[in-house]
Protein backbone atom coordinates (compact mmCIF):
# COMPACT_ATOMS: atom_id res chain seq x y z
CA UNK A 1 16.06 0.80 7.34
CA UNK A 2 17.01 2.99 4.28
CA UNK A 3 17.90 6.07 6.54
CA UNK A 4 19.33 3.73 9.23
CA UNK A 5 22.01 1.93 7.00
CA UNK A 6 23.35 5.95 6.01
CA UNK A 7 24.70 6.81 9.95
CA UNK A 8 25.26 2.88 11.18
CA UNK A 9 25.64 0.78 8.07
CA UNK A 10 23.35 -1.62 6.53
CA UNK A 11 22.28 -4.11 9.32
CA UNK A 12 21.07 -6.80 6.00
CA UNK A 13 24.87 -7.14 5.24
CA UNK A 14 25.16 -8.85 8.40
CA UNK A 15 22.85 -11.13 8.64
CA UNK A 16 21.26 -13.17 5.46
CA UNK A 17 18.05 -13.75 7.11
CA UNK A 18 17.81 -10.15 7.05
CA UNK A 19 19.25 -9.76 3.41
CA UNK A 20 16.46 -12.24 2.24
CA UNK A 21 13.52 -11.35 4.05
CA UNK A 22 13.91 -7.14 3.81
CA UNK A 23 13.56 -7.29 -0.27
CA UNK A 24 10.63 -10.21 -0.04
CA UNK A 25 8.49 -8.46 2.48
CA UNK A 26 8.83 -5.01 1.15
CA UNK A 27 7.71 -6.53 -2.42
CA UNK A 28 5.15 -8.70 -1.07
CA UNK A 29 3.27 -5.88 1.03
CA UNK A 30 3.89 -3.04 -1.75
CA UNK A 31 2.48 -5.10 -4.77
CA UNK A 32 -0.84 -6.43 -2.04
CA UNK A 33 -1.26 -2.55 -1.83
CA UNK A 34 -0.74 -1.79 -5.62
CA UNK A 35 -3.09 -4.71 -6.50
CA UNK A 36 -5.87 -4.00 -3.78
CA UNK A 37 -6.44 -0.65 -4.87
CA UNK A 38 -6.89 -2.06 -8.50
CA UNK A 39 -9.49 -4.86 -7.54
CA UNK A 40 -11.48 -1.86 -6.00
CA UNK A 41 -11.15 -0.38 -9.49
CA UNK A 42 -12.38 -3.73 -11.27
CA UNK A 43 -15.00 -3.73 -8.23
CA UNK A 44 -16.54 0.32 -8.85
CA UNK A 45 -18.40 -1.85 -11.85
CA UNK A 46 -20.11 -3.95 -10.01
CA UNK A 47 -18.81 -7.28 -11.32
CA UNK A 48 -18.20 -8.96 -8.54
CA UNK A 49 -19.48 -6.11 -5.50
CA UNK A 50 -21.18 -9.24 -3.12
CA UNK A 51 -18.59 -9.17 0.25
CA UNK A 52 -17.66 -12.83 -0.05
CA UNK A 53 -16.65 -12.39 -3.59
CA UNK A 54 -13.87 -9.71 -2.45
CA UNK A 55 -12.87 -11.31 0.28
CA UNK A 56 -11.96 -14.56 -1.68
CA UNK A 57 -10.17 -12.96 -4.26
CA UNK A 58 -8.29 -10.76 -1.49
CA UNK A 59 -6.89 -14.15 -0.54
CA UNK A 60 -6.31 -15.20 -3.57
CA UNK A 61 -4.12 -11.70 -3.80
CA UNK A 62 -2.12 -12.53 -1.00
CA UNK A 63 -1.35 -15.90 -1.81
CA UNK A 64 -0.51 -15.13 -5.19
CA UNK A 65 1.74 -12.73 -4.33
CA UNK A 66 3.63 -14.49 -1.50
CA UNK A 67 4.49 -16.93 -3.91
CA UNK A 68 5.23 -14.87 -6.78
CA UNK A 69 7.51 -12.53 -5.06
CA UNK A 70 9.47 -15.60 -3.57
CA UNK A 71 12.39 -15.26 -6.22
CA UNK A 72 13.61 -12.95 -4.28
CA UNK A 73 14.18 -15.08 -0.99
CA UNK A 74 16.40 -17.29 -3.57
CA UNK A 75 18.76 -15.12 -5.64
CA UNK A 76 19.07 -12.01 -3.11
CA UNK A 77 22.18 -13.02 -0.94
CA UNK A 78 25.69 -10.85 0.57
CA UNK A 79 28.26 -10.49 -2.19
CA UNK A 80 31.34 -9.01 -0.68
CA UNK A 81 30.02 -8.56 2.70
CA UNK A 82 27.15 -6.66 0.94
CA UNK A 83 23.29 -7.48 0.42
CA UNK A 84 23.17 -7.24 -2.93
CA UNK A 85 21.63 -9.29 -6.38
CA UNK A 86 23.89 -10.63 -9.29
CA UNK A 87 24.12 -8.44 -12.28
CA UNK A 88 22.11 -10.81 -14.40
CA UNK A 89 19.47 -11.10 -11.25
CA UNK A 90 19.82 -7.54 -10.75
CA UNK A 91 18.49 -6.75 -14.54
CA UNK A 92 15.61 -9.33 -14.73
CA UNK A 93 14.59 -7.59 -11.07
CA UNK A 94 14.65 -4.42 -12.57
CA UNK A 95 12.12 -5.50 -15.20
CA UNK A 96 9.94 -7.42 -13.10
CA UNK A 97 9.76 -3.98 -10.84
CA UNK A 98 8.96 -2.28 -14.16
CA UNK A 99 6.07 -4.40 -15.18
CA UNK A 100 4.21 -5.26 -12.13
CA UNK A 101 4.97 -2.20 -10.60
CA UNK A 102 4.83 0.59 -13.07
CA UNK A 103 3.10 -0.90 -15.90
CA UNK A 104 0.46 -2.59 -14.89
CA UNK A 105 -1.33 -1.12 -11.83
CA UNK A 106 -1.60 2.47 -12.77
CA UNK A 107 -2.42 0.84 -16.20
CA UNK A 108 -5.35 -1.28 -14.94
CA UNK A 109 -6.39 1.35 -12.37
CA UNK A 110 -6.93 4.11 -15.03
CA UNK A 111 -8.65 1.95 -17.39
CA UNK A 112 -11.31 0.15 -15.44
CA UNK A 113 -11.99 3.69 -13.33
CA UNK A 114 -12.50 5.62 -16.44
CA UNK A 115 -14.56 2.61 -17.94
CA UNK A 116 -16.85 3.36 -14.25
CA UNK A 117 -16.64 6.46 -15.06
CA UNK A 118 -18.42 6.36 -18.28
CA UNK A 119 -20.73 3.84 -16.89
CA UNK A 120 -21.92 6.33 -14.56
CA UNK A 121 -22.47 8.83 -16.46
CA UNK A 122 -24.36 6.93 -18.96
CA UNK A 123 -26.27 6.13 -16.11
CA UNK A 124 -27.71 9.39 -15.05
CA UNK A 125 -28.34 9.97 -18.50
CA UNK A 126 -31.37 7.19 -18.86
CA UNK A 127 -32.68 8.46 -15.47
CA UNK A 128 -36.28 9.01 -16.02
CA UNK A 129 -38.56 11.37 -13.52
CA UNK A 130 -40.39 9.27 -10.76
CA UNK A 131 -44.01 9.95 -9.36
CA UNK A 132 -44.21 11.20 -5.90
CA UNK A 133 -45.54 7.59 -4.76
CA UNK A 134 -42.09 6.50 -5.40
CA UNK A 135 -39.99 8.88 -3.06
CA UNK A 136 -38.70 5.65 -1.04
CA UNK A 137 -37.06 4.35 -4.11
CA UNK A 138 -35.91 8.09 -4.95
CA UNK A 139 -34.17 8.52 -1.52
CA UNK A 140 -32.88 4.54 -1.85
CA UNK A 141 -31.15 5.09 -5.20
CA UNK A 142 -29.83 8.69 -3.88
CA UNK A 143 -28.09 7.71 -1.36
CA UNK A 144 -26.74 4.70 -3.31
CA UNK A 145 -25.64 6.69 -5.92
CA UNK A 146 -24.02 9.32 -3.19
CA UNK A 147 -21.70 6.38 -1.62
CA UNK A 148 -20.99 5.59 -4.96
CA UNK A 149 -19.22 9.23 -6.10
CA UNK A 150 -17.55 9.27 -2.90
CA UNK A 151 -16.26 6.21 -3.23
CA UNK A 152 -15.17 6.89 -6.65
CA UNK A 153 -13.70 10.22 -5.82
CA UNK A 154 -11.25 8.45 -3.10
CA UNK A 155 -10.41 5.56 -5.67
CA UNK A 156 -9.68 8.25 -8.60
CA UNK A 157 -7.58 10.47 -5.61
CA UNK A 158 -5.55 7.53 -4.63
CA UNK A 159 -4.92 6.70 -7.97
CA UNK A 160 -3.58 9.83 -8.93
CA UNK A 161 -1.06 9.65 -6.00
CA UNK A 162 0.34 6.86 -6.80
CA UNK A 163 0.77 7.08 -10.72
CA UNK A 164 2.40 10.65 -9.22
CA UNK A 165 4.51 9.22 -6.85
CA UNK A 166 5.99 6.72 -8.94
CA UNK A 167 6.75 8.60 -11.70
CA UNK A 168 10.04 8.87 -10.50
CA UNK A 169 10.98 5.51 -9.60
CA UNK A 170 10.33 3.89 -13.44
CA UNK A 171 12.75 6.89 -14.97
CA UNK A 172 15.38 5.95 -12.61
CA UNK A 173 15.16 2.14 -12.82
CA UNK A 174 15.18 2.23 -16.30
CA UNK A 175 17.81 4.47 -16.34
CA UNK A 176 20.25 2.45 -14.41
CA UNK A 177 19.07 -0.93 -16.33
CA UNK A 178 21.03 0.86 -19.36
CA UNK A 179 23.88 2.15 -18.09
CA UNK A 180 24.90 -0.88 -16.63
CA UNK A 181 23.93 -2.48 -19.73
CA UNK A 182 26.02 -0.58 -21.29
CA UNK A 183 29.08 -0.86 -19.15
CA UNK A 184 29.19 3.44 -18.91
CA UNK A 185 32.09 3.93 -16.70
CA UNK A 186 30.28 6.43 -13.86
CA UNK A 187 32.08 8.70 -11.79
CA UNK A 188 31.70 8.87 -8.09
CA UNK A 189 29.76 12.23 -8.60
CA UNK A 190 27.49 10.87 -11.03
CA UNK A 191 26.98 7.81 -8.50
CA UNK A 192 26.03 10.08 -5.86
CA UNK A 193 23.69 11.99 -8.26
CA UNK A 194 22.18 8.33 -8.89
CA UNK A 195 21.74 7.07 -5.81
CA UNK A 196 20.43 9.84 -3.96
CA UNK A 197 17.41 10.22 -7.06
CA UNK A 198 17.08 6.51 -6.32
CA UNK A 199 16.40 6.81 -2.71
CA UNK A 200 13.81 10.20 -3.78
CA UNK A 201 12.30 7.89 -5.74
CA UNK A 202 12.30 4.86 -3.44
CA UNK A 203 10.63 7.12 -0.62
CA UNK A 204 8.18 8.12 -2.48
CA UNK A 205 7.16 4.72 -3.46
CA UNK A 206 6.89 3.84 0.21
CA UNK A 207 4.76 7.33 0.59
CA UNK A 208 1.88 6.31 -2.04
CA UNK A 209 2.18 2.73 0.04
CA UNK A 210 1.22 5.03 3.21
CA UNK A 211 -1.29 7.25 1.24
CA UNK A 212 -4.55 5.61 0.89
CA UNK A 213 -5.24 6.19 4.93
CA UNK A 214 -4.75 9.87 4.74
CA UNK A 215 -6.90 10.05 1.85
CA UNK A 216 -9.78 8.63 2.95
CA UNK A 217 -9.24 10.29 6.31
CA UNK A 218 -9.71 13.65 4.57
CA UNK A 219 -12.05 13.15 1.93
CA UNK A 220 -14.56 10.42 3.72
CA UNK A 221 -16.66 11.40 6.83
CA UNK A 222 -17.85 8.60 7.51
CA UNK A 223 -14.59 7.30 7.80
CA UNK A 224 -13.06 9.95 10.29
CA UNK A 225 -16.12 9.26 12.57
CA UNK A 226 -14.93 5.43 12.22
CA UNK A 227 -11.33 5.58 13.35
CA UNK A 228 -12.49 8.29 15.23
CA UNK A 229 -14.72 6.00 17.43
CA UNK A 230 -11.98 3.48 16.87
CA UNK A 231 -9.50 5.48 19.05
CA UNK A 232 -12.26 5.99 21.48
CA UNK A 233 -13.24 2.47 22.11
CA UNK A 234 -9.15 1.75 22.79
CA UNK A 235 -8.71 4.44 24.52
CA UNK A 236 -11.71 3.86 26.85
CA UNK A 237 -10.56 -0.34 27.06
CA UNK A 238 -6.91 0.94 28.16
CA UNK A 239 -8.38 3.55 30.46
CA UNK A 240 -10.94 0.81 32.05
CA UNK A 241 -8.17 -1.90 32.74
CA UNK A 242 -5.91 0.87 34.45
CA UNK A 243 -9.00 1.50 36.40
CA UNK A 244 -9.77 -2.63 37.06
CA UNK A 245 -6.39 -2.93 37.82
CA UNK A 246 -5.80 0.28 40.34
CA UNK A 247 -9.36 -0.44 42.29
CA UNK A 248 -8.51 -4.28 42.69
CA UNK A 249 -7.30 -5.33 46.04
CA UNK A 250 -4.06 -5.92 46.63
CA UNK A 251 -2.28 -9.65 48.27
CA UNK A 252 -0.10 -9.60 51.48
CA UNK A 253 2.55 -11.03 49.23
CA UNK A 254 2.49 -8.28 46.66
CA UNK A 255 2.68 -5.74 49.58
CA UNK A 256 5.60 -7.06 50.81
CA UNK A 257 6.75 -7.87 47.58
CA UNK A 258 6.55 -3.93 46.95
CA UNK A 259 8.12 -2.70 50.27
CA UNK A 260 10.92 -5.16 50.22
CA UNK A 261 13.67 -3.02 49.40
């Protein structure tokens, strides 16, 4: 909608359902992501690894967040036929943004995956040979510890792209929290300058939101053969109802219905 509003306008200004909802979802559904990816962190130690436990607090995530991000629906309305915050909304936004968006994740992420880290390789350190007799338990604790680099490597991967991809976004934010602050009287190139690294920055937030898939596609096998048996089993249920639906007999009334002219 970003790119749109440049060539057509800015559809939000328009409507306030629009104006409300655009700044809520997009908070809601980039702070899940942020905070999913940092429960997998907390979850690499093996705290709280049993299925039901992570699906619970997944819930708990989206709940939390739906309501927490709900200021927005409130103070985010159109100000001279613009979709826009007040200027003392506008600077307690800019903070929240700054704190549960660029503090805290990449903040939580990095400790709790270098704390596995450490862990792990403390770990291989009290490894003790085996006897022969015990090869099951050898292979068992192999492959155990296999998933468990891989899935580190992907966790540490799409940590690093987002702390990189949002290194922008803080500088700016901040940046325009003080000048406005301030009251600095801006000129229109200096505006232009601003809001173009803003909307840099703002893409590349939404980039680190699209991230994660790519990264696993590329650095998991396992999970290319998934979605690659994924798009096979759709492709094969859309193929088989074209099939169901070209083989099965046809009713007087729908042939005249289709030579009627």
């Amino acid at each position: 909608m970003a790119l749109y509003s440049f060539d057509y306008g800015d559809p939000a200004s328009n409507s306030l359902i629009l104006c409300k909802l655009r700044p809520y979802l997009s908070n809601v559904w980039s702070q899940m992501g942020r905070y999913f990816v940092a429960l997998a962190c907390i979850d690499r130690l093996r705290t709280f690894s049993r299925l039901s436990t992570a699906r619970y607090l997944i819930g708990i995530m989206i709940i939390v967040w739906s309501i927490a991000a709900s200021h927005s629906l409130v103070m985010t309305t159109i100000i001279d036929g613009r979709c826009s915050m007040t200027k003392l909304y506008s600077t307690i936004y800019t903070i929240y943004i700054l704190v549960f968006t660029s503090l805290i994740p990449p903040v939580t992420m990095t400790f709790f995956e270098y704390w596995t880290y450490r862990n792990m390789k403390q770990l291989r350190t009290r490894i003790q040979p085996i006897r022969n007799d015990d090869m099951i338990d050898r292979q068992s604790f192999s492959i155990t510890s296999r998933d468990l680099q891989l899935l580190t490597i992907m966790v540490i991967t799409e940590i690093l792209v987002y702390v990189i991809s949002m290194s922008l976004y803080p500088v700016i934010l901040l940046e325009m929290l003080i000048t406005n602050y301030m009251n600095i009287n801006k000129s229109p190139q200096y505006l232009e300058i601003e809001s173009f690294i803003y909307t840099i920055a703002t893409l590349l937030g939404f980039a680190s939101n699209a991230a994660p898939f790519y990264i696993y596609y590329f650095v998991s096998s396992t999970f290319r053969q998934d979605f690659r048996k994924l798009l096979n089993s759709c492709w094969f249920r859309i193929t088989r109802q074209n099939l169901i639906n070209v083989d099965q007999p046809r009713t007087p009334i729908q042939i005249n219905a289709e030579t009627h002219i």
